[in-house]
C-alpha atoms as a PDB file:
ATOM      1  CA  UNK A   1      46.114  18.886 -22.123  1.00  0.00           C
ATOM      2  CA  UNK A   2      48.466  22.011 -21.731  1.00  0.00           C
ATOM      3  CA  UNK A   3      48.227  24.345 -19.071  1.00  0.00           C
ATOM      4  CA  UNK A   4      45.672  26.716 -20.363  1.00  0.00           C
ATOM      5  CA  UNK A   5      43.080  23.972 -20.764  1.00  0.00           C
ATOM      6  CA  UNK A   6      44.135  22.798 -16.644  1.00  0.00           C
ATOM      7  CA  UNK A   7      43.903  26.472 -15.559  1.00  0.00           C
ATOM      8  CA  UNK A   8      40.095  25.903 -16.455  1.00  0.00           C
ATOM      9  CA  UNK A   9      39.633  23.321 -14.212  1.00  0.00           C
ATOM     10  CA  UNK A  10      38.318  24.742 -10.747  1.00  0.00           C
ATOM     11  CA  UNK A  11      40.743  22.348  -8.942  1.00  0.00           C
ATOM     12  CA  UNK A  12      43.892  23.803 -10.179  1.00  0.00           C
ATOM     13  CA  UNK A  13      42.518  27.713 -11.161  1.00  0.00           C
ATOM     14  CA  UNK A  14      45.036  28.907  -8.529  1.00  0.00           C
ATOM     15  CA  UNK A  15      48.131  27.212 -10.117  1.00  0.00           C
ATOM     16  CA  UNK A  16      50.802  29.519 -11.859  1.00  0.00           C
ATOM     17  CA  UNK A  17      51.800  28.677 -15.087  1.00  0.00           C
ATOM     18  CA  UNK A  18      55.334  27.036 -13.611  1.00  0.00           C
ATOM     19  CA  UNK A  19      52.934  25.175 -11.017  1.00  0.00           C
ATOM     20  CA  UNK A  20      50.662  23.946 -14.122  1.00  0.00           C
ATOM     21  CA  UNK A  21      53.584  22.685 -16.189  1.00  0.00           C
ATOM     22  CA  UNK A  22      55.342  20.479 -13.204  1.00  0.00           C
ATOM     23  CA  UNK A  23      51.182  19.002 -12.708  1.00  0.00           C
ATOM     24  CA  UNK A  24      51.213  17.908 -16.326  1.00  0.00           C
ATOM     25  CA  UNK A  25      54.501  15.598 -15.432  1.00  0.00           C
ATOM     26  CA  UNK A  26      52.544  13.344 -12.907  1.00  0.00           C
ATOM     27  CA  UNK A  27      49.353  13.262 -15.438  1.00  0.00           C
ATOM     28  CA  UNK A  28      48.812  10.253 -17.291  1.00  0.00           C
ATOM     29  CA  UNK A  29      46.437   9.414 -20.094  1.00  0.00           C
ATOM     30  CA  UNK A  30      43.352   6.710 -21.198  1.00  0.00           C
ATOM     31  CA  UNK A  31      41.659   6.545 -23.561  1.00  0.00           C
ATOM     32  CA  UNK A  32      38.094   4.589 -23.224  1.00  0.00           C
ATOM     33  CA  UNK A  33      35.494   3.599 -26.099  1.00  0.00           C
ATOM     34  CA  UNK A  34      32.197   4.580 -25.925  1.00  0.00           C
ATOM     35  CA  UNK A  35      29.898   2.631 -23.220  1.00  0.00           C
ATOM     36  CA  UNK A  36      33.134   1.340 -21.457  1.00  0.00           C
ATOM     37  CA  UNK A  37      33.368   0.827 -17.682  1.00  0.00           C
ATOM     38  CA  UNK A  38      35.680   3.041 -16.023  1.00  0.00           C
ATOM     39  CA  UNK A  39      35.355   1.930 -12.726  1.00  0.00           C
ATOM     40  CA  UNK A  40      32.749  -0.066 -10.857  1.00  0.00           C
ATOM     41  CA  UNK A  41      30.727   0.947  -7.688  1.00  0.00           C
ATOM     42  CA  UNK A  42      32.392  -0.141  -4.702  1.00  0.00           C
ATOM     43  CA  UNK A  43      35.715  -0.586  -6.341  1.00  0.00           C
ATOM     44  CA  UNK A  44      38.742   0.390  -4.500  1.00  0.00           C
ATOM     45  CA  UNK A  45      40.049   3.813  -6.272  1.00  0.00           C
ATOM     46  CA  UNK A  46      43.486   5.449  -6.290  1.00  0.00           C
ATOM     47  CA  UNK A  47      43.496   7.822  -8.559  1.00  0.00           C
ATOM     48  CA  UNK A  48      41.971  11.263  -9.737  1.00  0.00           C
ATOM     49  CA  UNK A  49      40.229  11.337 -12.865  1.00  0.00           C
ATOM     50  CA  UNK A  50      40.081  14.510 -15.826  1.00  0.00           C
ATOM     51  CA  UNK A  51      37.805  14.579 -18.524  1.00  0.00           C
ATOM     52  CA  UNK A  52      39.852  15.856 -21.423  1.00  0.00           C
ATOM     53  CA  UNK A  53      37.601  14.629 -24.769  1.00  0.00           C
ATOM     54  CA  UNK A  54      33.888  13.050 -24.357  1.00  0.00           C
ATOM     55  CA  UNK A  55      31.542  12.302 -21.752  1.00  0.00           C
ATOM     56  CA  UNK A  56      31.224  10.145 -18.634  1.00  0.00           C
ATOM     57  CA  UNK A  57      28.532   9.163 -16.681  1.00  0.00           C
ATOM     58  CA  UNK A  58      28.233   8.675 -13.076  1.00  0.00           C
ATOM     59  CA  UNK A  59      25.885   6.294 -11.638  1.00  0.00           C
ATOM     60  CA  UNK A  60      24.554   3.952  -8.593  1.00  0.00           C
ATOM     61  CA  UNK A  61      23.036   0.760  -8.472  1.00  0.00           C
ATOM     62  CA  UNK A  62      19.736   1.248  -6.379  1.00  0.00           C
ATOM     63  CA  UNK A  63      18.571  -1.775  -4.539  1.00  0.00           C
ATOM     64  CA  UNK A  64      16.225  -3.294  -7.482  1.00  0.00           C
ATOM     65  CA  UNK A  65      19.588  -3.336  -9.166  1.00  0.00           C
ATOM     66  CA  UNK A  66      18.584  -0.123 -11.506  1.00  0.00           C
ATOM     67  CA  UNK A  67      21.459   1.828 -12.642  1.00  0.00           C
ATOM     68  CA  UNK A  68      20.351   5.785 -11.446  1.00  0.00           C
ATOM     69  CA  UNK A  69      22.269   8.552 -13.145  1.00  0.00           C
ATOM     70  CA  UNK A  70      23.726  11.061 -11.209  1.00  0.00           C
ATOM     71  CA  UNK A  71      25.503  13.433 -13.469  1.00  0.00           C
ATOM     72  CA  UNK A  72      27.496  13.265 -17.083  1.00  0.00           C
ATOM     73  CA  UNK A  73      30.476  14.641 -17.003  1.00  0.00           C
ATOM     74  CA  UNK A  74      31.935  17.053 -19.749  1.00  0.00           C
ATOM     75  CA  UNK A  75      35.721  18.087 -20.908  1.00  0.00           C
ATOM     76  CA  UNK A  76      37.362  19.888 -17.766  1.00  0.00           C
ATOM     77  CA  UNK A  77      35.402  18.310 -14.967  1.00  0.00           C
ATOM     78  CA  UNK A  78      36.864  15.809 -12.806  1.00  0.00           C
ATOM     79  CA  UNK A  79      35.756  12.822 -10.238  1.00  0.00           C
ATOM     80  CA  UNK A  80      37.272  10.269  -8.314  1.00  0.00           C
ATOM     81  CA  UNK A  81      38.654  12.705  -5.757  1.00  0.00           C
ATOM     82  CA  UNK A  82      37.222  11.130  -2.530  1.00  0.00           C
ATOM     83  CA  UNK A  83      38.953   7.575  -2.953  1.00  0.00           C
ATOM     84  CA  UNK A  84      41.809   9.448  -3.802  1.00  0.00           C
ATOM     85  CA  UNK A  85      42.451  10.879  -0.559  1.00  0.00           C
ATOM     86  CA  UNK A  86      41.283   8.204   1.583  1.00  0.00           C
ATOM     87  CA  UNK A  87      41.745   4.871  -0.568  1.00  0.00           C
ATOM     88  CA  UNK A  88      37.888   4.394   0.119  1.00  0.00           C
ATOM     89  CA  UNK A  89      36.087   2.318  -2.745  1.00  0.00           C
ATOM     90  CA  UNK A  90      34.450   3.841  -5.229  1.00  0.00           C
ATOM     91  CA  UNK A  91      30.481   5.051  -4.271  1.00  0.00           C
ATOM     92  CA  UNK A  92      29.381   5.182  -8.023  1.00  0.00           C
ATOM     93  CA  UNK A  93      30.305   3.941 -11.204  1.00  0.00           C
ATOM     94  CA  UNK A  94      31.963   5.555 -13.977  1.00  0.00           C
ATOM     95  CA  UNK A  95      30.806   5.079 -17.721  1.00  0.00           C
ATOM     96  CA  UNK A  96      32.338   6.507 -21.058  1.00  0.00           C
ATOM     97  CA  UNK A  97      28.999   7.606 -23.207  1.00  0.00           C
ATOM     98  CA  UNK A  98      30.836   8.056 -26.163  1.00  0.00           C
ATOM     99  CA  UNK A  99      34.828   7.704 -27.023  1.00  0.00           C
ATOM    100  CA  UNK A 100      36.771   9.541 -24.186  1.00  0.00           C
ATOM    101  CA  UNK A 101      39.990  10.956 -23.087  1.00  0.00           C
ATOM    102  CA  UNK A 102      41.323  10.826 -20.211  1.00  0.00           C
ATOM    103  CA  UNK A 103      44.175  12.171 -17.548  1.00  0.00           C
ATOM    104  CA  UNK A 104      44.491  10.375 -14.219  1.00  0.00           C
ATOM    105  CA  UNK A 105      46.415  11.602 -11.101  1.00  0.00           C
ATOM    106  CA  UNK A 106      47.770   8.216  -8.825  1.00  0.00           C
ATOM    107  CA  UNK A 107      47.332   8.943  -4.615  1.00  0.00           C
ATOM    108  CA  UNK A 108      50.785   9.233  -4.712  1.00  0.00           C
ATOM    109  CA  UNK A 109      52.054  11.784  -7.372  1.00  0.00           C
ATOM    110  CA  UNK A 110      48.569  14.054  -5.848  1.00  0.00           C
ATOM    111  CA  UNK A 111      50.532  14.099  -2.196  1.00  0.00           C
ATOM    112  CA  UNK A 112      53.855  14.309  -3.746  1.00  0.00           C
ATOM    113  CA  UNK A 113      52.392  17.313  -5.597  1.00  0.00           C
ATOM    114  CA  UNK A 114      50.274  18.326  -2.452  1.00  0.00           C
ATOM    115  CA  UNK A 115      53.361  18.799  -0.486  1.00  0.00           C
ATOM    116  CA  UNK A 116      55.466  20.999  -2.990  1.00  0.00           C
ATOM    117  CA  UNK A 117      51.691  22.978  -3.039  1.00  0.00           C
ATOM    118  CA  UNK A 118      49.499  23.719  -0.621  1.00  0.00           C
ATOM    119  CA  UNK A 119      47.117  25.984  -1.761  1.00  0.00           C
ATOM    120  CA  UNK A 120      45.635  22.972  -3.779  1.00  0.00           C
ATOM    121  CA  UNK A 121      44.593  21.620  -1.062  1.00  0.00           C
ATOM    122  CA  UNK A 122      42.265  24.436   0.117  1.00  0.00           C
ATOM    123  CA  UNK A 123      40.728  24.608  -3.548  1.00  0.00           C
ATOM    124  CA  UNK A 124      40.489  20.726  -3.263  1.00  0.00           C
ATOM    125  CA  UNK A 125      38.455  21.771   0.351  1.00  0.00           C
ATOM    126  CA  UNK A 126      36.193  24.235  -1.694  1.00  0.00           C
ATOM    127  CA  UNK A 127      35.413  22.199  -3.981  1.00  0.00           C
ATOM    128  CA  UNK A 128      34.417  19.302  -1.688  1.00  0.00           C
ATOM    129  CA  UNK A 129      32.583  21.982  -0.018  1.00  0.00           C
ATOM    130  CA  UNK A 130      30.208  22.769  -2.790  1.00  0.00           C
ATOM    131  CA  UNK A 131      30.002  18.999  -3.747  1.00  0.00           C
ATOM    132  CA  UNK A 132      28.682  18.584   0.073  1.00  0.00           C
ATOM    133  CA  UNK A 133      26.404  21.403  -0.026  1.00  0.00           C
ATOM    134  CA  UNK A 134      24.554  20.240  -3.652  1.00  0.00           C
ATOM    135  CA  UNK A 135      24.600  16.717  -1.546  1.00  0.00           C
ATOM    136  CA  UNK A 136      22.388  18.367   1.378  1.00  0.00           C
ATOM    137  CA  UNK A 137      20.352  20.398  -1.235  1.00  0.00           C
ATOM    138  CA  UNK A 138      19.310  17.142  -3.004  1.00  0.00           C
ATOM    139  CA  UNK A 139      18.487  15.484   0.736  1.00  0.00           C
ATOM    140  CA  UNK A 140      14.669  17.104   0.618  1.00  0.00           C
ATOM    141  CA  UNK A 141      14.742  17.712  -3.641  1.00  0.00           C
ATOM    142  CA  UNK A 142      12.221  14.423  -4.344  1.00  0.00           C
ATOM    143  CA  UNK A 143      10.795  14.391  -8.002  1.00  0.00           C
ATOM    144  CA  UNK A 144       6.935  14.779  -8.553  1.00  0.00           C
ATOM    145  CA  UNK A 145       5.697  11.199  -8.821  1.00  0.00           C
ATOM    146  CA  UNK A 146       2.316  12.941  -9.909  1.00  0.00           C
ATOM    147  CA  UNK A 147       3.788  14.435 -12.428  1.00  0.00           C
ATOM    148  CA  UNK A 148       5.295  11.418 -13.477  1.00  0.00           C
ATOM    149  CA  UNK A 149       2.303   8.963 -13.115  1.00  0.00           C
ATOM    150  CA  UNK A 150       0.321  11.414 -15.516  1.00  0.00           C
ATOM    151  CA  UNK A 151       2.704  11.427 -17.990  1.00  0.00           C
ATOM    152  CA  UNK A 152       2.757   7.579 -18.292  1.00  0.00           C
ATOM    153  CA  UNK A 153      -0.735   7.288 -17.932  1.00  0.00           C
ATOM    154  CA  UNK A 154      -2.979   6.754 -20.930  1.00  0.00           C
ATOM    155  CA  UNK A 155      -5.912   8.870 -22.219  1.00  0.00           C
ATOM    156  CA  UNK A 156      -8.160   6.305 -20.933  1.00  0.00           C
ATOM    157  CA  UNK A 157      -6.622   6.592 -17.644  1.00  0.00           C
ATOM    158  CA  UNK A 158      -6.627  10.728 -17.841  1.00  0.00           C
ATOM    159  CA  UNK A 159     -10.253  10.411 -18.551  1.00  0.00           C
ATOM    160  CA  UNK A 160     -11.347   8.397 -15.863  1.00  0.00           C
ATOM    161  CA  UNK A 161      -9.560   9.830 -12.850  1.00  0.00           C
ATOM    162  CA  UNK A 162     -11.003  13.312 -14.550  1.00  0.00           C
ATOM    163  CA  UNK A 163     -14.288  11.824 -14.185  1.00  0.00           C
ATOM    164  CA  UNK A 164     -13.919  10.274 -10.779  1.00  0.00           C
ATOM    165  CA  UNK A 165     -12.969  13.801 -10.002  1.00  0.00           C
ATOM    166  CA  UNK A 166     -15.642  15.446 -11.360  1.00  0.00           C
ATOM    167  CA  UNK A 167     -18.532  13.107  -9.718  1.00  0.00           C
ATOM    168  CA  UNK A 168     -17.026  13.595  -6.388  1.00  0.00           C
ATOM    169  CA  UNK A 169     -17.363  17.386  -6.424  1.00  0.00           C
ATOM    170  CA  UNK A 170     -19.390  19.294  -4.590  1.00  0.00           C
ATOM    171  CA  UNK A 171     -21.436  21.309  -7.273  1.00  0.00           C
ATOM    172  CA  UNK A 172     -21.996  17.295  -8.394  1.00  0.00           C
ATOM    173  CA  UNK A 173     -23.529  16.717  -4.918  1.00  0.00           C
ATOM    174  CA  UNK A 174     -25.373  19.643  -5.114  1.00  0.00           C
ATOM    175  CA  UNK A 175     -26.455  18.633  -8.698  1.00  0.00           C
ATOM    176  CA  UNK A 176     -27.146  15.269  -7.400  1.00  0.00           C
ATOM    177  CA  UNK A 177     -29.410  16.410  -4.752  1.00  0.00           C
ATOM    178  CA  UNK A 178     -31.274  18.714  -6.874  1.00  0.00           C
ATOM    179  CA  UNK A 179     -32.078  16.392  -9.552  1.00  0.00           C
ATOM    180  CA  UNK A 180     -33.598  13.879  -6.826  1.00  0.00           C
ATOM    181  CA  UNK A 181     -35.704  15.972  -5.585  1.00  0.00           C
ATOM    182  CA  UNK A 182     -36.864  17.390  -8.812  1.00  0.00           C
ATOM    183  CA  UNK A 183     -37.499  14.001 -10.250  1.00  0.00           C
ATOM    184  CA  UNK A 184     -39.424  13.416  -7.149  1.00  0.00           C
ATOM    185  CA  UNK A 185     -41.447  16.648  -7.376  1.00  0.00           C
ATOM    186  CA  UNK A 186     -42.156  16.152 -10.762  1.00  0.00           C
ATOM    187  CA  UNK A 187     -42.991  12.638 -10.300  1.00  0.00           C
ATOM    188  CA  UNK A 188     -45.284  13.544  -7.644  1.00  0.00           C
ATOM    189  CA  UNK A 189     -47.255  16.590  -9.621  1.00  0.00           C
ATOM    190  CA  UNK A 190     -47.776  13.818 -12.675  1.00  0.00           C
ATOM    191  CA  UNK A 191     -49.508  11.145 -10.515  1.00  0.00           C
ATOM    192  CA  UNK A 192     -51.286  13.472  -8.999  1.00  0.00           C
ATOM    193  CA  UNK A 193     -52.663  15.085 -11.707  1.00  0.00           C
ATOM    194  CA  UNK A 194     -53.166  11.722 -13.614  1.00  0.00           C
ATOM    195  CA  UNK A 195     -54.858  10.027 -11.152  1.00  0.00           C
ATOM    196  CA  UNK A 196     -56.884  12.906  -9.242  1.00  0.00           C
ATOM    197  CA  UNK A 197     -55.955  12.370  -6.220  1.00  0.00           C
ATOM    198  CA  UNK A 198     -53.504  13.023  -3.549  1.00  0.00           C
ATOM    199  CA  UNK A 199     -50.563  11.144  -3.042  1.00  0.00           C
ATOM    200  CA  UNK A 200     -50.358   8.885   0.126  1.00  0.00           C
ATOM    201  CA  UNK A 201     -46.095   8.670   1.097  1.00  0.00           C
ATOM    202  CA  UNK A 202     -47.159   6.444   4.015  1.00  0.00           C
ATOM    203  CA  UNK A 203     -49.581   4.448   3.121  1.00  0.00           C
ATOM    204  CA  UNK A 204     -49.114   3.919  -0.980  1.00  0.00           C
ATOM    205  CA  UNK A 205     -45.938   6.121  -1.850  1.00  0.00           C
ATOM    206  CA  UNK A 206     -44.556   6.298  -5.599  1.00  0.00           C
ATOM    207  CA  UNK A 207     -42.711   3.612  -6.653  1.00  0.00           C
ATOM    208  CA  UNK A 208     -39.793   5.878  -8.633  1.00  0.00           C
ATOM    209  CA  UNK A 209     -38.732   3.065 -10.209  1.00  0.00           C
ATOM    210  CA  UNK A 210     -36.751   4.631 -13.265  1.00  0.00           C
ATOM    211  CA  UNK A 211     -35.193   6.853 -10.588  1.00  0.00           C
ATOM    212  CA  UNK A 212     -34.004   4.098  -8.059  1.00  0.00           C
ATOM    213  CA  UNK A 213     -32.422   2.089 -11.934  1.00  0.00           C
ATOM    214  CA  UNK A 214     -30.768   5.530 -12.768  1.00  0.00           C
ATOM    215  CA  UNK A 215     -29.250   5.630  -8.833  1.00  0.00           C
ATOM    216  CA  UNK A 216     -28.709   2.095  -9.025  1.00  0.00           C
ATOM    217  CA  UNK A 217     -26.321   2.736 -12.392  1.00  0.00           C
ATOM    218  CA  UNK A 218     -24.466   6.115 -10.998  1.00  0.00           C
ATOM    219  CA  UNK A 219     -24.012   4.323  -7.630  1.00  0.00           C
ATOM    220  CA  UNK A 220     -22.403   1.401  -9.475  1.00  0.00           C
ATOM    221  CA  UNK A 221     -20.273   3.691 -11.841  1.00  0.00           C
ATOM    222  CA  UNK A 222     -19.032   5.719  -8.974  1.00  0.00           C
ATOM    223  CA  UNK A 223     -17.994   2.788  -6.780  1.00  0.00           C
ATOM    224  CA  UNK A 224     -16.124   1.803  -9.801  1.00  0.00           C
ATOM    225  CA  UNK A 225     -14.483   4.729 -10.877  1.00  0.00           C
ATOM    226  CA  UNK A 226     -13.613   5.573  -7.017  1.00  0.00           C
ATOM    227  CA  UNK A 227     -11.969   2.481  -6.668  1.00  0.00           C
ATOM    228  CA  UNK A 228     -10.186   2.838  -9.989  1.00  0.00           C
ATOM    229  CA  UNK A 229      -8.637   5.985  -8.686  1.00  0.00           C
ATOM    230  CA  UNK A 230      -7.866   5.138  -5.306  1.00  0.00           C
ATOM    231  CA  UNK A 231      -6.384   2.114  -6.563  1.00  0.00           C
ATOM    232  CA  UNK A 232      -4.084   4.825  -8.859  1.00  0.00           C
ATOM    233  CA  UNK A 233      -3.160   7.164  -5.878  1.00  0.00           C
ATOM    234  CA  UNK A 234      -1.866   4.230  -3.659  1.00  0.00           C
ATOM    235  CA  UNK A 235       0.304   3.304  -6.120  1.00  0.00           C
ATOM    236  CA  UNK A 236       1.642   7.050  -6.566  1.00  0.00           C
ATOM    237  CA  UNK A 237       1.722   7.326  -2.958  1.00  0.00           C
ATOM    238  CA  UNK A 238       3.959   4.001  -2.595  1.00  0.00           C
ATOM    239  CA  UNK A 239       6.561   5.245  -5.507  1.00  0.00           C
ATOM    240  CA  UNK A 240       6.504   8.770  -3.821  1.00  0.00           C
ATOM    241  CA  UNK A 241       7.489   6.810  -0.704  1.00  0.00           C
ATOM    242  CA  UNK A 242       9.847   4.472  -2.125  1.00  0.00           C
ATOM    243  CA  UNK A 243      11.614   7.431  -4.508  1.00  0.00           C
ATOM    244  CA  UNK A 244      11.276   9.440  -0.917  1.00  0.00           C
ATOM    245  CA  UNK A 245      13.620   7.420   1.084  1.00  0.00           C
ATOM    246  CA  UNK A 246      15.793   5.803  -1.374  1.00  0.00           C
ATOM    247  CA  UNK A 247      17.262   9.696  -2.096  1.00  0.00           C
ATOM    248  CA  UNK A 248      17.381  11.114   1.096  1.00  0.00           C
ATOM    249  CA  UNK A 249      19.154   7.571   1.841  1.00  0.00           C
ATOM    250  CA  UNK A 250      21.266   7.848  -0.667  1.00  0.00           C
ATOM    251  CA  UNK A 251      22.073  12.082  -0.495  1.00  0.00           C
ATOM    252  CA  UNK A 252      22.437  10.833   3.596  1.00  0.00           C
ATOM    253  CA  UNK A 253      25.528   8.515   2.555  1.00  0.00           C
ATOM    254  CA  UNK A 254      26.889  11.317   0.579  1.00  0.00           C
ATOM    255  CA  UNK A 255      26.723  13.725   2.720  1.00  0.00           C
ATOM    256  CA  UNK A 256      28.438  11.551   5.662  1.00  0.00           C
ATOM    257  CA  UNK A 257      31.155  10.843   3.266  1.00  0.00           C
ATOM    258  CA  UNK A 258      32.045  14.163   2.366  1.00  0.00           C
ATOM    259  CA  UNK A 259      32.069  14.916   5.546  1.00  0.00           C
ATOM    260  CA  UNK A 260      34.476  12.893   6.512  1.00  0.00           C
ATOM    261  CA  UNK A 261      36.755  13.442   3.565  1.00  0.00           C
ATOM    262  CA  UNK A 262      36.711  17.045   4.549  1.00  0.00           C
ATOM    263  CA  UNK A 263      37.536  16.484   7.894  1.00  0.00           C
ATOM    264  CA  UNK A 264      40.885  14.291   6.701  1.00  0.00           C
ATOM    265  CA  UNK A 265      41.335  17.431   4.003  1.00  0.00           C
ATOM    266  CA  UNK A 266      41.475  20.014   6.912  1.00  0.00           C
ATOM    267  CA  UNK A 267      43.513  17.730   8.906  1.00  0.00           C
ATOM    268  CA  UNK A 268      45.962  17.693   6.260  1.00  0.00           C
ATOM    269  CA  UNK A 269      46.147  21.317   5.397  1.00  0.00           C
ATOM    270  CA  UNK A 270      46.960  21.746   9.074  1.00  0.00           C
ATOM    271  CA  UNK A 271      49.696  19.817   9.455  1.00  0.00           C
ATOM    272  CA  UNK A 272      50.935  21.073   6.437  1.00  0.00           C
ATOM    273  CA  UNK A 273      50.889  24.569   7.468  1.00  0.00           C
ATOM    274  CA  UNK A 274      52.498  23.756  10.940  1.00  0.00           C
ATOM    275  CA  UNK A 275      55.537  21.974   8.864  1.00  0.00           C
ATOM    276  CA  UNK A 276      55.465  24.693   6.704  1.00  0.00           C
ATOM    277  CA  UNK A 277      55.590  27.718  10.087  1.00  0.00           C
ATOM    278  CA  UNK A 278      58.015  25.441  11.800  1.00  0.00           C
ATOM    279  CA  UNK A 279      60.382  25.330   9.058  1.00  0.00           C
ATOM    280  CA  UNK A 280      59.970  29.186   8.815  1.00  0.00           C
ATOM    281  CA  UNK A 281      60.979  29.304  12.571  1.00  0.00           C
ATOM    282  CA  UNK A 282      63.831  26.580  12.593  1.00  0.00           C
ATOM    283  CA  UNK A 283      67.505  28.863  13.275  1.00  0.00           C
ATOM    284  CA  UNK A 284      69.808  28.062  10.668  1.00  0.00           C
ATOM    285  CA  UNK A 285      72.451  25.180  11.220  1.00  0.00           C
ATOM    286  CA  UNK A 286      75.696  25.772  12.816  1.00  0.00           C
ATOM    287  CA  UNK A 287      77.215  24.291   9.817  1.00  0.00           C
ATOM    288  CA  UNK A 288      75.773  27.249   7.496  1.00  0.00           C
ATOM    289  CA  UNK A 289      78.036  29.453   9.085  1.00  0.00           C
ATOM    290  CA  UNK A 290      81.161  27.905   7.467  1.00  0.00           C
ATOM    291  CA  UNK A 291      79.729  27.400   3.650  1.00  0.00           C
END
């Protein structure tokens, strides 16, 4: 990688050309087939990684033991910058998706190189910065399990919750109650013009006996198809809940780790600037005098 190709990396954008060519000294290269294990989760890291050719995926393992994907990573982006400055293991795994290239930084060469340059270290801050405020952003981001569930759902599914929905309405109540008591109304005008005589509610009411069958069927359809889609909403409501805290558990983690990364950044950049003002004050040595 020469230094045009580093100077589009956001990490080392502020290096001169001079600056870029020393970097490329301490810069070592890999070379990975495709679907090849970089590093594992919670494997103790020392190193910065550079994407130079291919792909690389970053991922967890979730508590089911699910691999979740958090990003793929393209030529010029890099990772593995938080165990590289505190020696931390690894929080994700690191996969080659196809054959890959590429450069690696060791803790030591990065602070040997940190020392001579300073400035990195406040692009390294930025960037950790941004990293920490996508972290926060993805704290309340939680994916639409509804949206999900309906996609995986079958027709026959579809059609049933769209019926459920339907019966439970209120113009279907209304509907409902209209067609009882019309079928009663009617009922009633038929007898009594059949038989001649007025109809006795108290004493010898109608029997509506194909009305009470046709409630007897809707109430038995609607208990069913109510419970069908109840049944289908608890479950979306216990993978909302599950999805819910796993991320804001996970983002949570992330966000606490950053944080502390950045905070051992800063600290660094400090004392390098105080070494770097106290050297500017020193007085020269008596023994410059007599070069």
């Amino acid at each position: 990688m020469n230094e045009a190709t580093l100077k589009k990396i956001d990490l080392f954008a502020g290096l001169a050309t001079a600056e870029l060519a020393e970097l490329q000294a301490y810069l070592k290269r890999q070379s990975h087939p495709a679907q090849q294990t970089i590093f594992w989760m919670n494997e103790k890291g020392d190193r910065l990684y550079i994407v130079e050719e291919g792909k690389v995926e970053i991922s967890y393992t979730d508590e089911d033991g699910r691999d979740v994907s958090l990003a793929v990573l393209e030529p010029g982006a890099f990772f593995g910058e938080l165990s590289l400055i505190d020696g931390e293991p690894h929080s994700a795994t690191a996969r080659s998706l196809e054959q890959t290239a590429l450069l690696t930084l060791d803790r030591d060469s990065f602070y040997l190189f940190l020392n001579k340059h300073p400035q990195l270290s406040r692009t390294l801050l930025q960037v950790l910065t941004l990293r920490l405020r996508q972290s926060t952003a993805r704290i309340n981001v939680i994916p639409n399990i509804n949206e999900q569930v309906e996609a995986k759902s079958t027709r026959l599914q579809r059609s049933v919750d769209n019926l459920a929905r339907l019966l439970t309405s209120g113009w279907f109540l209304l509907f409902y109650i209209f067609f009882i008591v019309g079928w009663m109304t009617v009922q009633v005008f038929l007898y009594h013009r059949r038989y001649a005589q007025p109809v006795s509610f108290l004493d010898q009411p109608p029997a509506f006996a194909l009305l009470e069958f046709i409630l007897t069927l809707v109430s038995f359809l609607l208990t069913i198809l109510i419970l069908n889609s109840q049944r289908r909403q608890a479950e979306a409501d216990r993978i909302r809940g599950e999805v819910e805290y796993q991320i804001n558990l996970k983002s949570q983690t992330e966000v606490v780790k950053l944080q502390l990364k950045m905070d051992e950044l800063l600290d660094k950049i400090n004392k390098l600037e105080t070494k770097g003002t106290k050297e500017k004050n020193e007085p020269p040595s008596s023994f410059d005098g007599l070069i």
